[in-house]
PDB file of N, CA and C in Angstrom:
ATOM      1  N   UNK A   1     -16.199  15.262 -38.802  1.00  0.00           N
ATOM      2  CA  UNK A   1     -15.211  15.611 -37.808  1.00  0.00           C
ATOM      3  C   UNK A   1     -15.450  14.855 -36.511  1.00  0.00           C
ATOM      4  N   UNK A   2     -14.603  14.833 -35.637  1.00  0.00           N
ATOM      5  CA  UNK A   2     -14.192  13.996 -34.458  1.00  0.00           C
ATOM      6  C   UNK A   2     -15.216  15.202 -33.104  1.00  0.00           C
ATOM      7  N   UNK A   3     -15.848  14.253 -32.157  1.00  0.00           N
ATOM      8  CA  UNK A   3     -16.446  15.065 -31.247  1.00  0.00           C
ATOM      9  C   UNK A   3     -15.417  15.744 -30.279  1.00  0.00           C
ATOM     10  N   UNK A   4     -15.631  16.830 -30.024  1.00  0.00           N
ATOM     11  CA  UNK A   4     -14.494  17.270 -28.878  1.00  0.00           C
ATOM     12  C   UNK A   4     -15.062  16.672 -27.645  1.00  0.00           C
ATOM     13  N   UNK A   5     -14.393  16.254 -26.646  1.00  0.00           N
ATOM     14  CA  UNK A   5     -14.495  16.030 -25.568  1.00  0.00           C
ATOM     15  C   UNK A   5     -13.506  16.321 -24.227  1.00  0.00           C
ATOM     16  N   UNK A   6     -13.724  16.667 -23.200  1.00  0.00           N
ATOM     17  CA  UNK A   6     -13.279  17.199 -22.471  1.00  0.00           C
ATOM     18  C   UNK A   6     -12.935  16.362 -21.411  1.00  0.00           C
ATOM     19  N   UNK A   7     -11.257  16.120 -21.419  1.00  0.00           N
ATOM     20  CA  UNK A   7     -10.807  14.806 -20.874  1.00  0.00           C
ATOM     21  C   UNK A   7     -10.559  15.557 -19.373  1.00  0.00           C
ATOM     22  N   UNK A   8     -10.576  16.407 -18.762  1.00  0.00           N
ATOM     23  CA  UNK A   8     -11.391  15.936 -17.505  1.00  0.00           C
ATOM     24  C   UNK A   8     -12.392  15.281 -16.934  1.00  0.00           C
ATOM     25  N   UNK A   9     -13.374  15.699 -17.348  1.00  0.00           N
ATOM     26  CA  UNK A   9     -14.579  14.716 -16.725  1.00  0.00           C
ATOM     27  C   UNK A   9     -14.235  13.487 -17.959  1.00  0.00           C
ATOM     28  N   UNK A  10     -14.197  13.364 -18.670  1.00  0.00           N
ATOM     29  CA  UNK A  10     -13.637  12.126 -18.749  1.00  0.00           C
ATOM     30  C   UNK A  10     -12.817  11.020 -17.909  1.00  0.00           C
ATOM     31  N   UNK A  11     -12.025  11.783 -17.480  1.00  0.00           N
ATOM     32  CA  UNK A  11     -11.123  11.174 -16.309  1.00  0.00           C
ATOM     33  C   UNK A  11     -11.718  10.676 -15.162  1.00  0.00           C
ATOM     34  N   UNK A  12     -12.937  11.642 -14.991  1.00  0.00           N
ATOM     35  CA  UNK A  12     -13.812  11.633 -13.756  1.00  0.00           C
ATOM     36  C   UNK A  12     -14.816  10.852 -13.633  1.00  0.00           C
ATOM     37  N   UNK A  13     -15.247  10.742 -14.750  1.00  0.00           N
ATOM     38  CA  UNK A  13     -16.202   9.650 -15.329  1.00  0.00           C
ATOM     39  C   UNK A  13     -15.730   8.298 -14.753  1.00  0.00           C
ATOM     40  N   UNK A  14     -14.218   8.258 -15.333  1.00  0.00           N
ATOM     41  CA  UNK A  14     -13.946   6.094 -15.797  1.00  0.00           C
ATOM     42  C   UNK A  14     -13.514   6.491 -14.289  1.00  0.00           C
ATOM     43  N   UNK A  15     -12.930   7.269 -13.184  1.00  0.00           N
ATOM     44  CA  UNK A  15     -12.908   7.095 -12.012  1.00  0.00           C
ATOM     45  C   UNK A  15     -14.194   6.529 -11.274  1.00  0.00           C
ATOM     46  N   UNK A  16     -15.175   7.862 -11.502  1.00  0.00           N
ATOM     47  CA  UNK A  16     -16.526   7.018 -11.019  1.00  0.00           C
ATOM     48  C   UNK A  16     -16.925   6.042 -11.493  1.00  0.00           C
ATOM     49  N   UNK A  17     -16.381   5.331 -12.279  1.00  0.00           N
ATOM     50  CA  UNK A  17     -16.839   4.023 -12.782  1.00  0.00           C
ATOM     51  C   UNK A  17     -16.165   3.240 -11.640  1.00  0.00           C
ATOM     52  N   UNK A  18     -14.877   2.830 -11.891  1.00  0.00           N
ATOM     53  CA  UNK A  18     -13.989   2.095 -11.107  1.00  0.00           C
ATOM     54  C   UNK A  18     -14.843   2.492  -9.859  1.00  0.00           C
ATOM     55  N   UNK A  19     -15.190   2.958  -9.046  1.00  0.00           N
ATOM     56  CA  UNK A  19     -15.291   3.507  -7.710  1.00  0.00           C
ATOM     57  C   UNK A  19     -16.593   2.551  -7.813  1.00  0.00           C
ATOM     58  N   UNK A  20     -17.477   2.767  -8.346  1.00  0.00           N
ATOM     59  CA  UNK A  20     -18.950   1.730  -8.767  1.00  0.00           C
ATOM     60  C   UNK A  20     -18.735   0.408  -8.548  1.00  0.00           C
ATOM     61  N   UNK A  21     -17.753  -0.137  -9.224  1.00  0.00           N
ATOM     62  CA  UNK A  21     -17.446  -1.398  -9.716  1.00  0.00           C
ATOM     63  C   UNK A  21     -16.997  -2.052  -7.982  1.00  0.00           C
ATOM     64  N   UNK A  22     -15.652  -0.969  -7.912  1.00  0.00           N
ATOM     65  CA  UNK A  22     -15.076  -1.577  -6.189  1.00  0.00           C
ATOM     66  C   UNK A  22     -15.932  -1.648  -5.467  1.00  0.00           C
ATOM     67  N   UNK A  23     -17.112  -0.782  -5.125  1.00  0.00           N
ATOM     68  CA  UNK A  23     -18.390  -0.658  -3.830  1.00  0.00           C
ATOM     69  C   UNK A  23     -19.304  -1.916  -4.479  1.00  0.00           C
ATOM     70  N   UNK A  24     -19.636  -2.053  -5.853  1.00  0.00           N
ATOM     71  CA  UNK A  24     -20.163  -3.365  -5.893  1.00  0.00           C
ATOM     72  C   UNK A  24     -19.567  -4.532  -5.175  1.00  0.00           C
ATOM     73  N   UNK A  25     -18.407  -4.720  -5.825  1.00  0.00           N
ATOM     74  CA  UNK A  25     -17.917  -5.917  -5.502  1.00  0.00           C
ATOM     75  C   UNK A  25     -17.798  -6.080  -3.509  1.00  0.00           C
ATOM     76  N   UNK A  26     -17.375  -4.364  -3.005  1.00  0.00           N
ATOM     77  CA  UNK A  26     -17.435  -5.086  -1.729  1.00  0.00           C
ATOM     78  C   UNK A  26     -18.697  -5.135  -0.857  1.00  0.00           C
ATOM     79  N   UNK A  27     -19.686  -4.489  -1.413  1.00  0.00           N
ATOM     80  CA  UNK A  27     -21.294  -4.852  -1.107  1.00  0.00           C
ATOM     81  C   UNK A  27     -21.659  -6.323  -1.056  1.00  0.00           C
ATOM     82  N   UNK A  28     -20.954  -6.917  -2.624  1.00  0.00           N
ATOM     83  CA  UNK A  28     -21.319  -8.570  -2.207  1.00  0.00           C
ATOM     84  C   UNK A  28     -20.549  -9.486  -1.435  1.00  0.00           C
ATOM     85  N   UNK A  29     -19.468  -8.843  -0.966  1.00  0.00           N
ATOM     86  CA  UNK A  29     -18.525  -9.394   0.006  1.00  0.00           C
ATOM     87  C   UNK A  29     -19.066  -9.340   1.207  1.00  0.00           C
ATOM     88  N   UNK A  30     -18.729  -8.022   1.653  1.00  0.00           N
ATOM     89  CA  UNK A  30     -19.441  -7.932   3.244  1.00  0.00           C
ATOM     90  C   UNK A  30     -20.281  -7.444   3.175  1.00  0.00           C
ATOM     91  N   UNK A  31     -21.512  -7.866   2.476  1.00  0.00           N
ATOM     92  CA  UNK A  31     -23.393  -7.637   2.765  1.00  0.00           C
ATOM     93  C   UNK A  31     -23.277  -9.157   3.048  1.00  0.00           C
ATOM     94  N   UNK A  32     -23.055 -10.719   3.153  1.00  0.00           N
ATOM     95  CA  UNK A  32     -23.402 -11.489   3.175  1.00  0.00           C
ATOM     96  C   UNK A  32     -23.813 -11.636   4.739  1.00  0.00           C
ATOM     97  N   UNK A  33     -24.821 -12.790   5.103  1.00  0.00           N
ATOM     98  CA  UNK A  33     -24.437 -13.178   6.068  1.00  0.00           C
ATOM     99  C   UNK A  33     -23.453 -14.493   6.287  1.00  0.00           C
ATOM    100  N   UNK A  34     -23.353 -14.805   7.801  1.00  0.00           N
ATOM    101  CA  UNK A  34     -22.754 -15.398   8.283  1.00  0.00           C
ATOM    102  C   UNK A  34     -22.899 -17.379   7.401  1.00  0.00           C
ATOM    103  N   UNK A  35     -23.999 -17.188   7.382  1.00  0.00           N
ATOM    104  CA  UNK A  35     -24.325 -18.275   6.507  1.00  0.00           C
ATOM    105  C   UNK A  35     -24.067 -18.551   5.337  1.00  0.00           C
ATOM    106  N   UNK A  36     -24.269 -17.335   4.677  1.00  0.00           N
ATOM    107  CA  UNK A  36     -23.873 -17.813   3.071  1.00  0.00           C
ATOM    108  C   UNK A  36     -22.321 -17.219   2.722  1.00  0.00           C
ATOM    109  N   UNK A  37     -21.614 -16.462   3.764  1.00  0.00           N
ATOM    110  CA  UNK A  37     -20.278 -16.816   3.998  1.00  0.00           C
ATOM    111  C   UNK A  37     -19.655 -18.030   3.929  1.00  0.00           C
ATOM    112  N   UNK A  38     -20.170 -19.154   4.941  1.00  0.00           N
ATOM    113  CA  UNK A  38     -20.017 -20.142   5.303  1.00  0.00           C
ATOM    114  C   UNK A  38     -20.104 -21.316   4.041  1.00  0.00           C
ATOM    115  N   UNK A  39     -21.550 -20.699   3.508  1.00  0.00           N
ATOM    116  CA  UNK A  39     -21.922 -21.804   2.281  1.00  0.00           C
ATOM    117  C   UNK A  39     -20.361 -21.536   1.433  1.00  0.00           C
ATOM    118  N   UNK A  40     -20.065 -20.624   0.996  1.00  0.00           N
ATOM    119  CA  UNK A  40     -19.554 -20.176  -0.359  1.00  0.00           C
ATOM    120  C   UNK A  40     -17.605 -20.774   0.599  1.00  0.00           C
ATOM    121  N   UNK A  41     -17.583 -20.549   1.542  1.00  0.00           N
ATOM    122  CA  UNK A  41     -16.118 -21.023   2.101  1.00  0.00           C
ATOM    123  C   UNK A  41     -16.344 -22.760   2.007  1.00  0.00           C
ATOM    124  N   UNK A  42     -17.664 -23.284   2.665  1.00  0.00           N
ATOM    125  CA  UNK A  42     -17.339 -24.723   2.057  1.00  0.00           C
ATOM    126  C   UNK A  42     -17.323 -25.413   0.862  1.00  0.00           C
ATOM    127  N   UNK A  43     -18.200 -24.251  -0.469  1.00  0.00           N
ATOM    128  CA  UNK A  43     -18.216 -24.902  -0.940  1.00  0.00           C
ATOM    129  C   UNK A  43     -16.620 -24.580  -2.187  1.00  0.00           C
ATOM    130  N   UNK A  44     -15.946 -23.741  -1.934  1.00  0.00           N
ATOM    131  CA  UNK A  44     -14.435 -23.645  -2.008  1.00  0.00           C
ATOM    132  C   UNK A  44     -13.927 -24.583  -2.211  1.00  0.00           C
ATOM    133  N   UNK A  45     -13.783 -24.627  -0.382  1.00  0.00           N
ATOM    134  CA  UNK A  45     -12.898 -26.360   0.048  1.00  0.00           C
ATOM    135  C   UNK A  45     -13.364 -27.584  -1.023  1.00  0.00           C
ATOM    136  N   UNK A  46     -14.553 -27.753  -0.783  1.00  0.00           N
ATOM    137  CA  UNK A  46     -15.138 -28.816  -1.901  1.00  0.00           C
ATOM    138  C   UNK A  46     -14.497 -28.943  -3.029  1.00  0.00           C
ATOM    139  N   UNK A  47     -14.384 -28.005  -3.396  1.00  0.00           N
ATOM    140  CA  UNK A  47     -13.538 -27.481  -5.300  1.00  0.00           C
ATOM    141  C   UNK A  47     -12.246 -27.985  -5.401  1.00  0.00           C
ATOM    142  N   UNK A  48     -11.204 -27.409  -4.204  1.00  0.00           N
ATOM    143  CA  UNK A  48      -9.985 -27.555  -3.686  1.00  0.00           C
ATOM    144  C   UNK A  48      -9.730 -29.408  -3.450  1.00  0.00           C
ATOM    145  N   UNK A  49     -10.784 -29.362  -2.998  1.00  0.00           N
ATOM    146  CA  UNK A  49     -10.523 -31.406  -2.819  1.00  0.00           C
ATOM    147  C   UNK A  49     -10.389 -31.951  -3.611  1.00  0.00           C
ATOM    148  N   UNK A  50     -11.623 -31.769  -4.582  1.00  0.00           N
ATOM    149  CA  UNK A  50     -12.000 -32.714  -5.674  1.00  0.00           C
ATOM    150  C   UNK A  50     -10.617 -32.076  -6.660  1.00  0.00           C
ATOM    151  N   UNK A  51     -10.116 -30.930  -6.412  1.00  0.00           N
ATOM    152  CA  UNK A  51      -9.092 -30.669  -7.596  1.00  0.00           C
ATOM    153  C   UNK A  51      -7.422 -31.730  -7.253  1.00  0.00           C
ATOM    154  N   UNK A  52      -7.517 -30.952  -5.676  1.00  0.00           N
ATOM    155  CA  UNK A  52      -6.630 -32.234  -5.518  1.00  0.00           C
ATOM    156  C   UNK A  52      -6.430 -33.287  -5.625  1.00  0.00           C
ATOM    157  N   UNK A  53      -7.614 -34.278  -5.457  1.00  0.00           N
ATOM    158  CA  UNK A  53      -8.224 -35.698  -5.577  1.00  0.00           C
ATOM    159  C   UNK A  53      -7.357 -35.997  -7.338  1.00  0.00           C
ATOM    160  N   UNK A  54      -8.064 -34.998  -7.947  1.00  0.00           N
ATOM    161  CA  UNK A  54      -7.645 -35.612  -9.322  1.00  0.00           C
ATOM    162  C   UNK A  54      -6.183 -34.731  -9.994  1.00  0.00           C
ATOM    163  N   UNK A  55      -5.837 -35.102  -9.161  1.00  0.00           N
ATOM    164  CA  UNK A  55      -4.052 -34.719  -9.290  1.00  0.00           C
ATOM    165  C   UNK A  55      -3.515 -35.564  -9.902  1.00  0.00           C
ATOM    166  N   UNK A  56      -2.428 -36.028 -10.951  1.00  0.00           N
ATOM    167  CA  UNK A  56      -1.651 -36.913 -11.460  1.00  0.00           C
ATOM    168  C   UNK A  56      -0.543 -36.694 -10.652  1.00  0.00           C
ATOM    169  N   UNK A  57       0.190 -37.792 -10.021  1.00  0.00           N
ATOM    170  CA  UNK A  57       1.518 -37.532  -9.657  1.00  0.00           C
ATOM    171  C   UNK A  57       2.536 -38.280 -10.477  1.00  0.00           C
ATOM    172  N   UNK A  58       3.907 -37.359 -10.747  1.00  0.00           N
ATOM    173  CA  UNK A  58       4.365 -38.086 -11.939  1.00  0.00           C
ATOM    174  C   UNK A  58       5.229 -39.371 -11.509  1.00  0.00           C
ATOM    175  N   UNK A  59       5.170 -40.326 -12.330  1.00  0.00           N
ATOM    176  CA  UNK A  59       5.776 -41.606 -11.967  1.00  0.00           C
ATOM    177  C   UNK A  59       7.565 -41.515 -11.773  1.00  0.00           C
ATOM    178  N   UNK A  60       7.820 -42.197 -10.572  1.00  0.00           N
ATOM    179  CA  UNK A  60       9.039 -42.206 -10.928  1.00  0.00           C
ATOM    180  C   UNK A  60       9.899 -43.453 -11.415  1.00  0.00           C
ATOM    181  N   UNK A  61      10.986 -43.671 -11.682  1.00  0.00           N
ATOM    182  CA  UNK A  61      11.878 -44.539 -11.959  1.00  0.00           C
ATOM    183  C   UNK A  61      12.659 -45.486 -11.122  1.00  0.00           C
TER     184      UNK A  61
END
């Protein structure tokens, strides 16, 4: 037979999950400093260049 489970705290559970997950993600956002802010914004741009750089533009007629 199938376990019973009790879909409240179930509910409450995958909430406190999600809630985990969001405070992670904004812990590694704004815990950084100013510096490795900085690193991770230039090294963006960097990405953004070199993607542009190798752009095809299509030929015209």
């Amino acid at each position: 037979m199938a376990d019973i489970i009790n879909l409240r705290s179930a509910r409450k559970a995958r909430a406190r999950a999600e809630k985990d997950a969001a405070a992670s993600a904004n812990r590694q956002l704004f815990g950084q400093t100013r510096e490795e802010k900085r690193a991770v914004r230039d090294e963006q741009e960097r990405v953004a260049r070199l993607l542009d750089g190798a752009k095809r533009t299509p030929e015209r007629d």
